[in-house]
Protein backbone atom coordinates (compact mmCIF):
# COMPACT_ATOMS: atom_id res chain seq x y z
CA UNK A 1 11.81 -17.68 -9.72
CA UNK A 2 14.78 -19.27 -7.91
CA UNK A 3 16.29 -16.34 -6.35
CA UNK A 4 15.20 -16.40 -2.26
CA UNK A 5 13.95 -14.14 0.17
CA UNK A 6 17.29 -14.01 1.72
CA UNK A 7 19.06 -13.44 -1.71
CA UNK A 8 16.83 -10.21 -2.50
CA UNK A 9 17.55 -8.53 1.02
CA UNK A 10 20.84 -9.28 0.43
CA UNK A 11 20.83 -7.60 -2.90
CA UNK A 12 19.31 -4.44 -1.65
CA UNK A 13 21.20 -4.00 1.80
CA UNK A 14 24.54 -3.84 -0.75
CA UNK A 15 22.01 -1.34 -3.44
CA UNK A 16 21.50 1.25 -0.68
CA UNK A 17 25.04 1.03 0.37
CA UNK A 18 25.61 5.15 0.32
CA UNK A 19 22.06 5.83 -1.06
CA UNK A 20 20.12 5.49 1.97
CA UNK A 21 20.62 9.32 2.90
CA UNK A 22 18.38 10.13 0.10
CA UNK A 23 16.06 7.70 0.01
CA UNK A 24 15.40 8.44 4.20
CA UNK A 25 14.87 11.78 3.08
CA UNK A 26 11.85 11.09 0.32
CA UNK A 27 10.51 8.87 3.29
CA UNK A 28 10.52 11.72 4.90
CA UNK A 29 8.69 13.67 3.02
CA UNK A 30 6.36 11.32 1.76
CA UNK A 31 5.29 10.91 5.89
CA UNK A 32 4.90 14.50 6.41
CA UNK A 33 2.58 15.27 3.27
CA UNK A 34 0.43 12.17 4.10
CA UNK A 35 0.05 13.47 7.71
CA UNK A 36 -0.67 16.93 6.74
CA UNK A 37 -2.99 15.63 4.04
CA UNK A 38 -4.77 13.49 7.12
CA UNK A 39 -4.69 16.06 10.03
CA UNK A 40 -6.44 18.57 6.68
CA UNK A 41 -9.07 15.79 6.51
CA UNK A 42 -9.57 15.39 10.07
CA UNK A 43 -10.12 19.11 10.67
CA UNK A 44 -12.84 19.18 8.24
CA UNK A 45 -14.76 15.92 9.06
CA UNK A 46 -13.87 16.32 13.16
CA UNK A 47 -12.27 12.88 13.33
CA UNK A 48 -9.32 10.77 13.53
CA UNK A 49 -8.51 10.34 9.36
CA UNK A 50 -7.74 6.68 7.94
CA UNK A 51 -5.81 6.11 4.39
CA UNK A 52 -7.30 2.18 4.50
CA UNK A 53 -10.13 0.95 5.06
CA UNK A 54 -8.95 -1.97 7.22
CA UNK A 55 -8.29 0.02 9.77
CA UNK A 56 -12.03 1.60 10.17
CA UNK A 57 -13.59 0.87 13.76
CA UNK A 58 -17.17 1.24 14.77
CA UNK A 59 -16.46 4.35 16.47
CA UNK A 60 -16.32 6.28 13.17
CA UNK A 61 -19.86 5.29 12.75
CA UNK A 62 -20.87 5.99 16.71
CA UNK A 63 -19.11 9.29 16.24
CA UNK A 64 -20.23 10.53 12.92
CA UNK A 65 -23.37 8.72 11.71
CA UNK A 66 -24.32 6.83 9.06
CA UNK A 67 -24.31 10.43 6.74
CA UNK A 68 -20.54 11.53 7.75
CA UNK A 69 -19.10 7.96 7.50
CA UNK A 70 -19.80 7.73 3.76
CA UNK A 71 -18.28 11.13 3.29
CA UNK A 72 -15.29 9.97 5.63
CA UNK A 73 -15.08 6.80 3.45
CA UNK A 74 -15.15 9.02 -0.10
CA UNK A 75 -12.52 11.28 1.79
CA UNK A 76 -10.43 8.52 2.49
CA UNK A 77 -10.96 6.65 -1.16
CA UNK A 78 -9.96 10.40 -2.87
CA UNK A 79 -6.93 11.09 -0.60
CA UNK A 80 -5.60 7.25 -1.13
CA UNK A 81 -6.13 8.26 -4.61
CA UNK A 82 -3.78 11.06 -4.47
CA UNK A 83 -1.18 9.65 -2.59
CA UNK A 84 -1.19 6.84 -4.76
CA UNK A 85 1.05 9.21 -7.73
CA UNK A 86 2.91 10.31 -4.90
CA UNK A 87 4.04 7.09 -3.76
CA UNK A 88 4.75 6.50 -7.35
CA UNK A 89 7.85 8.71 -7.00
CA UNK A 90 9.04 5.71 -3.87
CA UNK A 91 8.59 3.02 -6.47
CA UNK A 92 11.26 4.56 -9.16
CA UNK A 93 13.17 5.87 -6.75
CA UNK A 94 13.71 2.25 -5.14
CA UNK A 95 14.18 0.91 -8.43
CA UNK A 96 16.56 3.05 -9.80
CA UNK A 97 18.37 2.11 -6.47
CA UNK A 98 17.91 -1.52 -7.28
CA UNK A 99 19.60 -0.83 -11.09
CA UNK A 100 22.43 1.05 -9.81
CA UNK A 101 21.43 4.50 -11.23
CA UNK A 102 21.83 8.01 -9.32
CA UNK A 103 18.55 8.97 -7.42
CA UNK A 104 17.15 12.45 -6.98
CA UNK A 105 14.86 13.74 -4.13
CA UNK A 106 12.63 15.36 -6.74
CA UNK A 107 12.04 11.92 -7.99
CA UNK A 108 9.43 11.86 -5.11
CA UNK A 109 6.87 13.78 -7.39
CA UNK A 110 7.56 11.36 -10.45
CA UNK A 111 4.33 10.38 -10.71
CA UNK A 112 2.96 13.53 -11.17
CA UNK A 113 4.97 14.49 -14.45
CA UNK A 114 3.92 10.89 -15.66
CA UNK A 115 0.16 10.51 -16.57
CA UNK A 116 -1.40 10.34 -12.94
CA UNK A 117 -4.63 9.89 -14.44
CA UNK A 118 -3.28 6.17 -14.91
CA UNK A 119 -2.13 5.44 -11.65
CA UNK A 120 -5.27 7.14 -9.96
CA UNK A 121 -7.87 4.69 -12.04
CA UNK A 122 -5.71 1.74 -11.68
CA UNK A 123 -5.67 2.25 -7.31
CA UNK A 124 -9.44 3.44 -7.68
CA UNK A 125 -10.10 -0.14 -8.85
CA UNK A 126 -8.05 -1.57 -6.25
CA UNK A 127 -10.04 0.69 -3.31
CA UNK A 128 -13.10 -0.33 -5.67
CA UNK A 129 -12.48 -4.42 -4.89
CA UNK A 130 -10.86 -3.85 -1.06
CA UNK A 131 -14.21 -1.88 -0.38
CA UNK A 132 -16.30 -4.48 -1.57
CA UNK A 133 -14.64 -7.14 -0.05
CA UNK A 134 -13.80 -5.57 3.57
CA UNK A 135 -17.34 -3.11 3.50
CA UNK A 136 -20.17 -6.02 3.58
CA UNK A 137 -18.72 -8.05 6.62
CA UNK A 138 -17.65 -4.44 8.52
CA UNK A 139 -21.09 -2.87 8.03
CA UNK A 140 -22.76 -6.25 9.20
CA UNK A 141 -20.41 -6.32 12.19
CA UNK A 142 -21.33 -2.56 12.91
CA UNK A 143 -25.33 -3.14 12.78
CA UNK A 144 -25.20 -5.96 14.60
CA UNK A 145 -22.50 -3.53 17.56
CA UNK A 146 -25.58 -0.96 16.73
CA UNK A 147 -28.29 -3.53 17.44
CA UNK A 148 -26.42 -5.31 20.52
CA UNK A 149 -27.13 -8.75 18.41
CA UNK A 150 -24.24 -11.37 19.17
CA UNK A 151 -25.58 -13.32 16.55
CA UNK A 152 -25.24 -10.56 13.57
CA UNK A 153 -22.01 -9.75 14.98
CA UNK A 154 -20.48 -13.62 14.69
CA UNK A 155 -21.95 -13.46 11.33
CA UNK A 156 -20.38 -10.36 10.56
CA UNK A 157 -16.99 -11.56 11.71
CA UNK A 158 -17.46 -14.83 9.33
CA UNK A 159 -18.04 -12.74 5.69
CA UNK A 160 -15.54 -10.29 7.63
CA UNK A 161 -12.97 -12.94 7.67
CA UNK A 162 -13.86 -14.35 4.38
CA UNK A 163 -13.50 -10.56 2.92
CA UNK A 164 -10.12 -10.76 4.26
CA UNK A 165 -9.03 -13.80 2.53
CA UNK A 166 -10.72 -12.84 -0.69
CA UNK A 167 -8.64 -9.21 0.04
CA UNK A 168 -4.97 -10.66 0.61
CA UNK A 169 -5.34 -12.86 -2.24
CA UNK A 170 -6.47 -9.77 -4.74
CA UNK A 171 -3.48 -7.82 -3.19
CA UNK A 172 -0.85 -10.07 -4.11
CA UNK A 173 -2.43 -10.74 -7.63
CA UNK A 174 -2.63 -6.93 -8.09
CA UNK A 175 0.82 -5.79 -6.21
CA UNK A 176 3.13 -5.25 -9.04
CA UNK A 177 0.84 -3.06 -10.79
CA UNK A 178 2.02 0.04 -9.53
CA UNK A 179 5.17 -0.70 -10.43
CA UNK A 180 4.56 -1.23 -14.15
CA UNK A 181 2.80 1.84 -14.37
CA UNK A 182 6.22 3.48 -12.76
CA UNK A 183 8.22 1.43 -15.31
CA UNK A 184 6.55 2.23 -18.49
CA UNK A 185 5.16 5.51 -18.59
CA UNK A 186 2.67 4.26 -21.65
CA UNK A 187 1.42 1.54 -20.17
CA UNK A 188 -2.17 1.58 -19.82
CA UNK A 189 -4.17 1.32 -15.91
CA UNK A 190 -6.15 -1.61 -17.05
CA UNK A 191 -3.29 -3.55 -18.81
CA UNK A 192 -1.00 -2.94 -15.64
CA UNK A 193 -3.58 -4.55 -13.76
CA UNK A 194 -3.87 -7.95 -15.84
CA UNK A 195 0.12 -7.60 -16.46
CA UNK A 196 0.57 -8.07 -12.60
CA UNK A 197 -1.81 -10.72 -12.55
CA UNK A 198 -0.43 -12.43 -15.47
CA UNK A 199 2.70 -12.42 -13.75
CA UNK A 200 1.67 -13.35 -10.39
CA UNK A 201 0.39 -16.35 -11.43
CA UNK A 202 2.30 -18.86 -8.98
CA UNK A 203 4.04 -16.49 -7.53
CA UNK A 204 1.96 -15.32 -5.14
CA UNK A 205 3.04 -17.46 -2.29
CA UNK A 206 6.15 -16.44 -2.40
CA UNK A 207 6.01 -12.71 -2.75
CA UNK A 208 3.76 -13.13 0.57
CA UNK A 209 6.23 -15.02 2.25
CA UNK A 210 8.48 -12.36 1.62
CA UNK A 211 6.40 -10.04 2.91
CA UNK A 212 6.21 -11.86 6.28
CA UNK A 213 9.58 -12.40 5.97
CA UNK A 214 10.10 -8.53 7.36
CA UNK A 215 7.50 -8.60 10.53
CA UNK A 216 10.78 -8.89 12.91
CA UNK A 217 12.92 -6.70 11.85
CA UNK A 218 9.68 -4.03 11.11
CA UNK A 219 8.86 -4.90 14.45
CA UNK A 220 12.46 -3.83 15.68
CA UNK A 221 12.09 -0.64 13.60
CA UNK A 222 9.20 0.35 15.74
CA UNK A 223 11.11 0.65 18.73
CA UNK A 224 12.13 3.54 20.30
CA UNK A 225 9.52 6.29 18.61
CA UNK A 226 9.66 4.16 14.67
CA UNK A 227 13.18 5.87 14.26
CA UNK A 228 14.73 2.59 13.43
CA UNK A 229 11.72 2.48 10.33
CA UNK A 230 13.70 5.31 8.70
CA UNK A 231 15.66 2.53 7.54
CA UNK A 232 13.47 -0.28 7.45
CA UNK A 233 10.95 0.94 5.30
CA UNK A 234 13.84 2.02 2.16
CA UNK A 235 15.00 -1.74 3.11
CA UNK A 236 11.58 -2.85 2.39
CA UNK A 237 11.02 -1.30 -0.94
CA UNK A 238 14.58 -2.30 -2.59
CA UNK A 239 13.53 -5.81 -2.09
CA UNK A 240 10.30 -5.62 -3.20
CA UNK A 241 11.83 -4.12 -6.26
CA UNK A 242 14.42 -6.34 -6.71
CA UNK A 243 11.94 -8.75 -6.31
CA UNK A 244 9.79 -7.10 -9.83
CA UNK A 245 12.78 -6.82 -11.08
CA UNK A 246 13.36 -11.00 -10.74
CA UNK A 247 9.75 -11.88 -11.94
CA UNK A 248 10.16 -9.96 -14.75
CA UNK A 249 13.46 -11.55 -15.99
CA UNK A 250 15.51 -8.23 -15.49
CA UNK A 251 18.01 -10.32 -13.04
């Protein structure tokens, strides 16, 4: 891969050149049906909702229990699930912006018309592996908060930060997957999986760079309410699919 950082958000700045109306729009959407989906959730369990599990905290255990935080975690896990086909419709939308083809705003539901069932086991496995690599270290740190032991929290925070690692590198092996499953609708969950791998292989330094590569400007975004992410966040996803688009020989 020769093509650089710079190159691919120069490529999609000029691709959403009188397309980023639309996109916004899908953005849009795609925010207020998560939210809904999460303020839904939070009436029935009585909490603040999470779509990650990196962002749990040990008051979801204080406030809930041990009882309510595994149905908070399944709750989370199915509704990550579902959003998953959802943000399928993102993916083709961004790279039919990145080909140069007309986008629609019903493109947002895509994924739905396009076996789901393949897109929902392909993320469960992903949840599956960030679960097991985020849950041991978290639910150490927690017993050892519970048990007001320094010493089981420090170890916590070691297989914690260790998780991590293990996590970002199974991310970027795993991150194109969703996007084969958006470009070939017969592709199978499990073969999407090993294709991104396959195709990661050194790559993945780059792809996080990339990634990094858009703290500032997401940073900028934030300001003033996140209005300025309205156009940020289309930004993001036209590189990131110009940059599947490049690994896969398409440019």
């Amino acid at each position: 891969m020769n093509i650089s950082s710079k190159e691919l958000k120069k490529m999609a700045r000029n691709q959403l050149s009188g397309k980023y109306g639309t996109f916004i729009g899908t953005n849009v959407l795609y925010i207020l049906i998560t939210l809904v989906a999460s303020n839904l959730m939070d009436l029935v369990l009585g909490t603040s909702s999470v779509l990650n599990p990196l962002t749990a905290t040990f008051a979801t255990v204080e406030t809930l229990g041990i009882s309510h935080t595994v149905v908070y975690y399944l709750s989370t896990f199915i509704l990550s699930l579902i959003l998953s086909v959802l943000n399928i419709g993102l993916l083709k939308i961004a790279l039919d912006i990145a080909r140069g083809y007309d986008i629609r705003f019903q493109d947002l539901f895509y994924g739905f018309k396009h076996h789901p069932d393949r897109v929902i086991l392909a993320q469960g496995v992903i949840l599956l592996l960030t679960y097991l690599c985020i849950l041991p270290g978290s639910g150490l740190c927690i017993y050892g908060y519970r048990q007001k032991s320094v010493t089981l929290l420090l170890a916590g925070t070691a297989v914690l930060c260790v998780g991590l690692v293990i996590y970002l590198i199974l991310s970027l092996m795993f991150s194109q997957t969703m996007f084969f499953l958006t470009d070939y609708i017969d592709i199978e969950a499990m073969q999407a999986l090993k294709e991104s791998v396959r195709i990661m292989r050194g790559k993945k330094g780059k792809f996080f760079y990339l990634q990094l590569s858009f703290i500032g400007i997401y940073l900028l975004g934030a300001i003033a309410c996140g209005i300025g992410l309205l156009w940020v966040i289309p930004y993001m996803q036209v590189t990131m699919a110009n940059f599947y688009r490049k690994i896969t020989g398409e440019v």
